[in-house]
PDB file of N, CA and C in Angstrom:
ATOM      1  N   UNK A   1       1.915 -10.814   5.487  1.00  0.00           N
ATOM      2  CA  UNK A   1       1.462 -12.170   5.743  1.00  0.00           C
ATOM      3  C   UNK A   1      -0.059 -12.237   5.607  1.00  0.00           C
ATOM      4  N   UNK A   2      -0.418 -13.480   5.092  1.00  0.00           N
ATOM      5  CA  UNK A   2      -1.688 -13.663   4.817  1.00  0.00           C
ATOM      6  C   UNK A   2      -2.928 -13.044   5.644  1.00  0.00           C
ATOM      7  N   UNK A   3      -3.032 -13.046   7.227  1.00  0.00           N
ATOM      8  CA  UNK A   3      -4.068 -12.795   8.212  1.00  0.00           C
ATOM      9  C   UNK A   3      -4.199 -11.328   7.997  1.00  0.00           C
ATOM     10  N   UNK A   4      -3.039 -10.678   8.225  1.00  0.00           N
ATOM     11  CA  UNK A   4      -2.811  -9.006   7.714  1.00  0.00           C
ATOM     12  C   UNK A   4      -2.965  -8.673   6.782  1.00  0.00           C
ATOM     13  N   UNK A   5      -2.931  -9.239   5.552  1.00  0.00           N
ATOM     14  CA  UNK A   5      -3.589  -8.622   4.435  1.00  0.00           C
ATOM     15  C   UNK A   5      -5.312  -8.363   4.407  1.00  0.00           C
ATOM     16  N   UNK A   6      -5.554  -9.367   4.915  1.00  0.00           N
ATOM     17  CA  UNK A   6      -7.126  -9.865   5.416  1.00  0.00           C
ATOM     18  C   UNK A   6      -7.451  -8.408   6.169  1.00  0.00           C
ATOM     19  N   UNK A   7      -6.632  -8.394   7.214  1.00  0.00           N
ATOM     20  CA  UNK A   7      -6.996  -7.298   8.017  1.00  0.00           C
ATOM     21  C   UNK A   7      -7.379  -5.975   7.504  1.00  0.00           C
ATOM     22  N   UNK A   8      -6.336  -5.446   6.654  1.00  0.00           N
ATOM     23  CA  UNK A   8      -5.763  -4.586   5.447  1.00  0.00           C
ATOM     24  C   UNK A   8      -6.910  -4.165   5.020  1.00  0.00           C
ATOM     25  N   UNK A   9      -7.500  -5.482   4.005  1.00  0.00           N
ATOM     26  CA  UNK A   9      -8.103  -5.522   2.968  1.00  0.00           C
ATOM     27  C   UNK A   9      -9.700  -5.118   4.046  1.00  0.00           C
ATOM     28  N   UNK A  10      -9.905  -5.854   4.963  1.00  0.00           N
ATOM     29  CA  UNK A  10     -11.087  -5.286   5.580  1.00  0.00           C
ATOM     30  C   UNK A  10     -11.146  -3.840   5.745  1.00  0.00           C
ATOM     31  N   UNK A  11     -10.021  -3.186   6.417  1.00  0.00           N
ATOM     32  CA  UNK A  11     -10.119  -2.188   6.654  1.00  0.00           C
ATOM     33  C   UNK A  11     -10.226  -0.833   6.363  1.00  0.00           C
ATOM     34  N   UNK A  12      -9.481  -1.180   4.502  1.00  0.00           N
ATOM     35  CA  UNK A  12      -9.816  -0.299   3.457  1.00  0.00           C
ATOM     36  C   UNK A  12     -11.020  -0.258   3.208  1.00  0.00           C
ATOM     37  N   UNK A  13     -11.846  -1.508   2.917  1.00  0.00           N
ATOM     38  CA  UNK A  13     -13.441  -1.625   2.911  1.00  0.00           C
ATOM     39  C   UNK A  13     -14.042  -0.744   3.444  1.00  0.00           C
ATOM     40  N   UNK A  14     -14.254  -1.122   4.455  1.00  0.00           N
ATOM     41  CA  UNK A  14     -14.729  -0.491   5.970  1.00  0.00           C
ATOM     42  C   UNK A  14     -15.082   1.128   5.881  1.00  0.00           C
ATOM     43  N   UNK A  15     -13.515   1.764   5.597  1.00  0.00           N
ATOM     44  CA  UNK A  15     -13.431   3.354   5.186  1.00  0.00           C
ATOM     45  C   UNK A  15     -13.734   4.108   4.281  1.00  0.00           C
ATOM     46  N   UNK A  16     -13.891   3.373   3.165  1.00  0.00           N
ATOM     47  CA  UNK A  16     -14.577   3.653   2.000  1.00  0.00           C
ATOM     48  C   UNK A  16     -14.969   4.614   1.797  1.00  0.00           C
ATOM     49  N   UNK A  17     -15.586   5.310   2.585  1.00  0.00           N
ATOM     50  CA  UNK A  17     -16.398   6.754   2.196  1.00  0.00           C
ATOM     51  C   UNK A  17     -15.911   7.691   2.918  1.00  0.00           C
ATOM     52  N   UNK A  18     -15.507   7.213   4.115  1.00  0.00           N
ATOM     53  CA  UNK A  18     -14.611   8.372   4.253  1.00  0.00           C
ATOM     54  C   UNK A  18     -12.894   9.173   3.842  1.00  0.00           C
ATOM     55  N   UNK A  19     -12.350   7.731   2.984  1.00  0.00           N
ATOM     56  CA  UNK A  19     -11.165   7.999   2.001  1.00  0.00           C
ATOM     57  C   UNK A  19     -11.231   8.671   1.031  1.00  0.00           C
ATOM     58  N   UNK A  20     -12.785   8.627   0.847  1.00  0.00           N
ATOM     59  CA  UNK A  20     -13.117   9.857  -1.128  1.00  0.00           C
ATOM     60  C   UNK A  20     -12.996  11.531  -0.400  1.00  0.00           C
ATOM     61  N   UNK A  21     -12.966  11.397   0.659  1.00  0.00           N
ATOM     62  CA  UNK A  21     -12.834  13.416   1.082  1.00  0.00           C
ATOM     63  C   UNK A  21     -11.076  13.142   1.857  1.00  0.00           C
ATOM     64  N   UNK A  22     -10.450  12.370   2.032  1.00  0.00           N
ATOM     65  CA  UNK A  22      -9.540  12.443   2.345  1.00  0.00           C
ATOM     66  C   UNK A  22      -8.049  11.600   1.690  1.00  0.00           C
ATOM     67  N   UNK A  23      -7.572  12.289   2.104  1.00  0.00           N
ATOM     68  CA  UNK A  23      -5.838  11.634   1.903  1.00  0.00           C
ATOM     69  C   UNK A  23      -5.685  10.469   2.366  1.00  0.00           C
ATOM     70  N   UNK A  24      -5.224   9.311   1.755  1.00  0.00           N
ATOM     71  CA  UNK A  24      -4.680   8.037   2.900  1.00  0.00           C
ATOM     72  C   UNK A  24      -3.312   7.929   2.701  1.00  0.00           C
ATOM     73  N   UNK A  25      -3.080   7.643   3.805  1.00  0.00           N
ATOM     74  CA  UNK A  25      -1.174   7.316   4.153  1.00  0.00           C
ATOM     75  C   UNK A  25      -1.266   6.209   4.182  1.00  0.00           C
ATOM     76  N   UNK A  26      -0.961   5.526   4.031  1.00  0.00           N
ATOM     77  CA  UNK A  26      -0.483   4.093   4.999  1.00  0.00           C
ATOM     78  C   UNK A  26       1.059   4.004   5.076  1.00  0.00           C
ATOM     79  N   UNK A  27       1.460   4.578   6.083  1.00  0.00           N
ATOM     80  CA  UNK A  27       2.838   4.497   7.266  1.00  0.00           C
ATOM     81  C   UNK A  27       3.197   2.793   7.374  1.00  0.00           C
ATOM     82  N   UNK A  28       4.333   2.690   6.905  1.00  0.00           N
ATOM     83  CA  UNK A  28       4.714   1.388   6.848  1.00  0.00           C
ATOM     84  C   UNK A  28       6.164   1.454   7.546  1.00  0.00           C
ATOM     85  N   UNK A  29       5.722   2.764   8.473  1.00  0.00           N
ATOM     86  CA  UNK A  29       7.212   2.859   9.663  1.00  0.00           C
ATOM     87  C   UNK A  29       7.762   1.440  10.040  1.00  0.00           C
ATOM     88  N   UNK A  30       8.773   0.797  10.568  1.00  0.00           N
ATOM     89  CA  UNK A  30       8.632   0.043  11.189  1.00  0.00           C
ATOM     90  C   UNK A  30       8.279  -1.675  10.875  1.00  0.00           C
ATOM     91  N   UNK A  31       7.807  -1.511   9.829  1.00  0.00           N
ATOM     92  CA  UNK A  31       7.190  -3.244   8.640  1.00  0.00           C
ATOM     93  C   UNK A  31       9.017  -3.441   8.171  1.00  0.00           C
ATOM     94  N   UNK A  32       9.236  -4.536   8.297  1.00  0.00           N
ATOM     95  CA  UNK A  32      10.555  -5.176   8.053  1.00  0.00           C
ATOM     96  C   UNK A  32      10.334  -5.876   6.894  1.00  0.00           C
ATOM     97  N   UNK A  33       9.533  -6.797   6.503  1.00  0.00           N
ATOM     98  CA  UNK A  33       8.862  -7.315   5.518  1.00  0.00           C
ATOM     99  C   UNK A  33       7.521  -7.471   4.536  1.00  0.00           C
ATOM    100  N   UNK A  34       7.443  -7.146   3.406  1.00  0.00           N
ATOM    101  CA  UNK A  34       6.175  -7.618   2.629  1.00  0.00           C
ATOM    102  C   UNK A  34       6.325  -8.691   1.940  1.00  0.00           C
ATOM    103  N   UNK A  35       5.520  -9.802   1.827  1.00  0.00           N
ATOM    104  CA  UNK A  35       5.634 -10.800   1.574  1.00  0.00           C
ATOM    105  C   UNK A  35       4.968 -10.590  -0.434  1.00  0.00           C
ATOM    106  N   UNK A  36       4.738 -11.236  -0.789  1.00  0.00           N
ATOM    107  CA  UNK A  36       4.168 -10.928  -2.805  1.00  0.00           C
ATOM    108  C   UNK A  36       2.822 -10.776  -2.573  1.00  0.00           C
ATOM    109  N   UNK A  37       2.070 -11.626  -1.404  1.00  0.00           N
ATOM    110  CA  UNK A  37       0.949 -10.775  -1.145  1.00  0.00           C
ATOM    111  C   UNK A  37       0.037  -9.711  -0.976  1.00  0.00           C
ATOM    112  N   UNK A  38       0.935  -8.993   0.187  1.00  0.00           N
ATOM    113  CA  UNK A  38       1.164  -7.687   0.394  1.00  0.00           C
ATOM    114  C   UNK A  38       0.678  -6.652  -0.593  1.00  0.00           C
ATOM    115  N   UNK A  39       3.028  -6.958  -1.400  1.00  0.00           N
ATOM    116  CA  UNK A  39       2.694  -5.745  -2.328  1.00  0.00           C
ATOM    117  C   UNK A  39       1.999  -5.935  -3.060  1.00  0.00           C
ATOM    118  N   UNK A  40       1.219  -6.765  -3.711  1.00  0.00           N
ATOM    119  CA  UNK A  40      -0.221  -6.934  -4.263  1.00  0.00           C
ATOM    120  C   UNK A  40      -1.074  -5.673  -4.020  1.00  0.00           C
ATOM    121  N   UNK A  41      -1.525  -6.292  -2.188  1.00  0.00           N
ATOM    122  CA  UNK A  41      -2.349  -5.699  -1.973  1.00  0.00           C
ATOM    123  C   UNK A  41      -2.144  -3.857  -1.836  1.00  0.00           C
ATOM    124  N   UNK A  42      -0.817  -4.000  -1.213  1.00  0.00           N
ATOM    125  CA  UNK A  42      -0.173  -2.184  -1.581  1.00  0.00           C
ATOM    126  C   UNK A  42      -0.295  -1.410  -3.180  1.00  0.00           C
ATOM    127  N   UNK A  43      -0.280  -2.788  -3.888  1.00  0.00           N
ATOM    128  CA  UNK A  43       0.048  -1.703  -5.220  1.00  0.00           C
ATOM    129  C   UNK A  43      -1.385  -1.202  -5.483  1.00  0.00           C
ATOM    130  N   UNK A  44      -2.305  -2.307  -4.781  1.00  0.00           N
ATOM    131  CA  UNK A  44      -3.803  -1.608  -5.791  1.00  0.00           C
ATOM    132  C   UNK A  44      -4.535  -0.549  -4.321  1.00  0.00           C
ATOM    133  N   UNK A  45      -4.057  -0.160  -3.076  1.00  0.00           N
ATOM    134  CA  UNK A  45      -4.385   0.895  -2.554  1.00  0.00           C
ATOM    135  C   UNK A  45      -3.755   1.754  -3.369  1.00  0.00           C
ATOM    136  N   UNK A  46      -2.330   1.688  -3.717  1.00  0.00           N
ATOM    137  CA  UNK A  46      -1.234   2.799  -4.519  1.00  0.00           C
ATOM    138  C   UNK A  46      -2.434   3.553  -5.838  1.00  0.00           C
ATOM    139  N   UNK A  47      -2.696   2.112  -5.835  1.00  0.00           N
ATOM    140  CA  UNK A  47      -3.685   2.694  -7.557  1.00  0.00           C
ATOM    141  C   UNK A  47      -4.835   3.255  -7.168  1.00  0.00           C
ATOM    142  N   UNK A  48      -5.571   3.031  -6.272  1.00  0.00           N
ATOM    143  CA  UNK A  48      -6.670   3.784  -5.619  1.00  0.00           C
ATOM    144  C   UNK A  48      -6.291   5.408  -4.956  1.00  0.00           C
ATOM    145  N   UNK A  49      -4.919   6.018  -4.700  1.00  0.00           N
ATOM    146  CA  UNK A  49      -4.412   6.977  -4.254  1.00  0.00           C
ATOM    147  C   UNK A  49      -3.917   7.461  -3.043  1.00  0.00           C
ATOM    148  N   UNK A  50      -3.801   5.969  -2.167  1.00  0.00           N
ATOM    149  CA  UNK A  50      -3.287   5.642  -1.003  1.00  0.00           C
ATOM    150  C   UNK A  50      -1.556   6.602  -1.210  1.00  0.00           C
ATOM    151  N   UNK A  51      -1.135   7.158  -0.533  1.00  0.00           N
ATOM    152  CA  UNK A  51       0.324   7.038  -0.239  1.00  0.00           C
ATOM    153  C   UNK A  51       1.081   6.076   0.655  1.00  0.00           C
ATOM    154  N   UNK A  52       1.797   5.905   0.569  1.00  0.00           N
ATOM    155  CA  UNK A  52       2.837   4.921   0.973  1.00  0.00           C
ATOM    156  C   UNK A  52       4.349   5.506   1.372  1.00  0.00           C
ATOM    157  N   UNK A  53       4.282   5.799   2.844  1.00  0.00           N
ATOM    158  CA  UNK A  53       5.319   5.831   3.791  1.00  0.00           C
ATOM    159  C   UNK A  53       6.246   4.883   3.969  1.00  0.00           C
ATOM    160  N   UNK A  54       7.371   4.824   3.829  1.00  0.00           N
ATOM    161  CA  UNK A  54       8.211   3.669   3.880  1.00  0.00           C
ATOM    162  C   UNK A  54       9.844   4.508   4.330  1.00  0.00           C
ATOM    163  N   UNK A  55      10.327   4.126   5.789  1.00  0.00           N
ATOM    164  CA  UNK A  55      11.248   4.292   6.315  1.00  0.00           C
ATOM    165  C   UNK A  55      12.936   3.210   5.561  1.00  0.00           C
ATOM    166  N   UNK A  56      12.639   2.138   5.852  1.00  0.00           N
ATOM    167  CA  UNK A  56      13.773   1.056   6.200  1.00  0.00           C
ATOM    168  C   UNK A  56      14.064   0.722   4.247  1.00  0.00           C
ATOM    169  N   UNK A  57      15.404   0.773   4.712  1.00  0.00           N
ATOM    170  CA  UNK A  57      15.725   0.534   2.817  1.00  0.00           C
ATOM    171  C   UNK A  57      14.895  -0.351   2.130  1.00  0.00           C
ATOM    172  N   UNK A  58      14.524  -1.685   2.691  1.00  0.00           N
ATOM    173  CA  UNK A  58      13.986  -2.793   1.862  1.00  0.00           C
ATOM    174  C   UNK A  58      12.651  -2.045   1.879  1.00  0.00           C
ATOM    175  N   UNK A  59      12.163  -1.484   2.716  1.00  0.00           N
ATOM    176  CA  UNK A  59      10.272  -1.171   2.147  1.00  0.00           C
ATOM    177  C   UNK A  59      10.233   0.093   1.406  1.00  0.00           C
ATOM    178  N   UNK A  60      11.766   0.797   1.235  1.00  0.00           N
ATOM    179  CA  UNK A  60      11.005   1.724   0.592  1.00  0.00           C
ATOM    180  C   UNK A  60      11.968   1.092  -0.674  1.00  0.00           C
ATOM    181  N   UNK A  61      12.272   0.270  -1.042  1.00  0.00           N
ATOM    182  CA  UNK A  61      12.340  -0.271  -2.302  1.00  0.00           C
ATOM    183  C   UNK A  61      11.322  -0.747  -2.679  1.00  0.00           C
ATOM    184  N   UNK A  62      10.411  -1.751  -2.060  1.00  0.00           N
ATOM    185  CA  UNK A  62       9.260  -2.110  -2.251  1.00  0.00           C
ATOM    186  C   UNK A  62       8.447  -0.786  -2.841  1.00  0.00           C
ATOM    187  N   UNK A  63       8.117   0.102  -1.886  1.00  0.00           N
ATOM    188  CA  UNK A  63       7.402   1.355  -2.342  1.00  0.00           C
ATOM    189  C   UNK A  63       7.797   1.749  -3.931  1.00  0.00           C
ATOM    190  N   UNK A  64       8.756   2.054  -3.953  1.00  0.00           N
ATOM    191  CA  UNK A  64       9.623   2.357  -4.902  1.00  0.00           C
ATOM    192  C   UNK A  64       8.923   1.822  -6.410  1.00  0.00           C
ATOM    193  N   UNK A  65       9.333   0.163  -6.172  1.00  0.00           N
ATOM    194  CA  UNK A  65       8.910  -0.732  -7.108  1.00  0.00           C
ATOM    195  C   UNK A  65       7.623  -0.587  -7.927  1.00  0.00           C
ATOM    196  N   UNK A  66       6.717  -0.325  -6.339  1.00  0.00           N
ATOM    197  CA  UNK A  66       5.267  -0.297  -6.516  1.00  0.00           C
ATOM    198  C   UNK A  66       4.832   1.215  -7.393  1.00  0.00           C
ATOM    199  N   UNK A  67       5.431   2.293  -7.163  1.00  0.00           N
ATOM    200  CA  UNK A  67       5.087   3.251  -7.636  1.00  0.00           C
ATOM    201  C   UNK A  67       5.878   3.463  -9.077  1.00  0.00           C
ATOM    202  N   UNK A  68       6.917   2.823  -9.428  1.00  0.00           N
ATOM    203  CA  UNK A  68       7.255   2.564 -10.709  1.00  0.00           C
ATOM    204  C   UNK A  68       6.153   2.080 -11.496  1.00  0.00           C
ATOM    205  N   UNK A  69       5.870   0.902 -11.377  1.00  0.00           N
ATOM    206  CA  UNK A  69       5.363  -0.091 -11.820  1.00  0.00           C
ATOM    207  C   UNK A  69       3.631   0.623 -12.062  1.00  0.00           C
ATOM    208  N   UNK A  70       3.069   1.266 -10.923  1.00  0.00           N
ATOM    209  CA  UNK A  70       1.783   1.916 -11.737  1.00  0.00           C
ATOM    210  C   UNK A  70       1.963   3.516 -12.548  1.00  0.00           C
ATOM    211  N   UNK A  71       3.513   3.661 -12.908  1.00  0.00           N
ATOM    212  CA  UNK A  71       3.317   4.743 -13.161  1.00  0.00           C
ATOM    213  C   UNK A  71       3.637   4.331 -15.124  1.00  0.00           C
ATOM    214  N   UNK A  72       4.446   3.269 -15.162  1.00  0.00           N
ATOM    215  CA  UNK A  72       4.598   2.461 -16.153  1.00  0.00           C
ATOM    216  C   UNK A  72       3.226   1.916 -16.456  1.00  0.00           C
ATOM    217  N   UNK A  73       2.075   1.564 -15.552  1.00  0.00           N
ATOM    218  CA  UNK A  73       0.703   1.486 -16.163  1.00  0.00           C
ATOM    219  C   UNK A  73      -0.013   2.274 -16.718  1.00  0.00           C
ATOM    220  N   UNK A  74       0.422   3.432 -15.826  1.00  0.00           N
ATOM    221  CA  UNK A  74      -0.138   4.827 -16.238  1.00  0.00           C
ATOM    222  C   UNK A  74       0.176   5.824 -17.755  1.00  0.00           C
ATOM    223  N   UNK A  75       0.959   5.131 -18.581  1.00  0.00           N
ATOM    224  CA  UNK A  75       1.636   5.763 -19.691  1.00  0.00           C
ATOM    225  C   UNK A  75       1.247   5.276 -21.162  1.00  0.00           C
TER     226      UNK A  75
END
């Protein structure tokens, strides 16, 4: 949803320098829904080298989707 992406999107900002010496997860334990916003905003952490945790069938289809889809960019 819109406010959380906001949030998201700040918060990747924010870390910036400390994500280039490290790994990012983003754990999406527990998220029932992504709205087209979202995976937007998921696919271009995905493309930056974020991983993406996804428990519940529908998000890790989402995941799924998302990591298809830049790997089909990637070719």
């Amino acid at each position: 949803m819109h406010p959380w992406i906001l949030e998201l999107k700040s918060n990747w900002t924010r870390t910036e320098t400390v994500r280039r010496e490290r790994k990012c997860v983003i754990d999406l334990t527990g998220v029932t829904f992504v709205d087209k916003g979202g995976e937007k905003v998921l696919a271009e952490f995905s493309k930056e080298g974020a991983e993406l945790i996804a428990t519940g069938m529908y998000i890790r289809h989402v995941v799924h989707d998302i990591e298809r889809k830049k790997s089909n960019r990637q070719m």
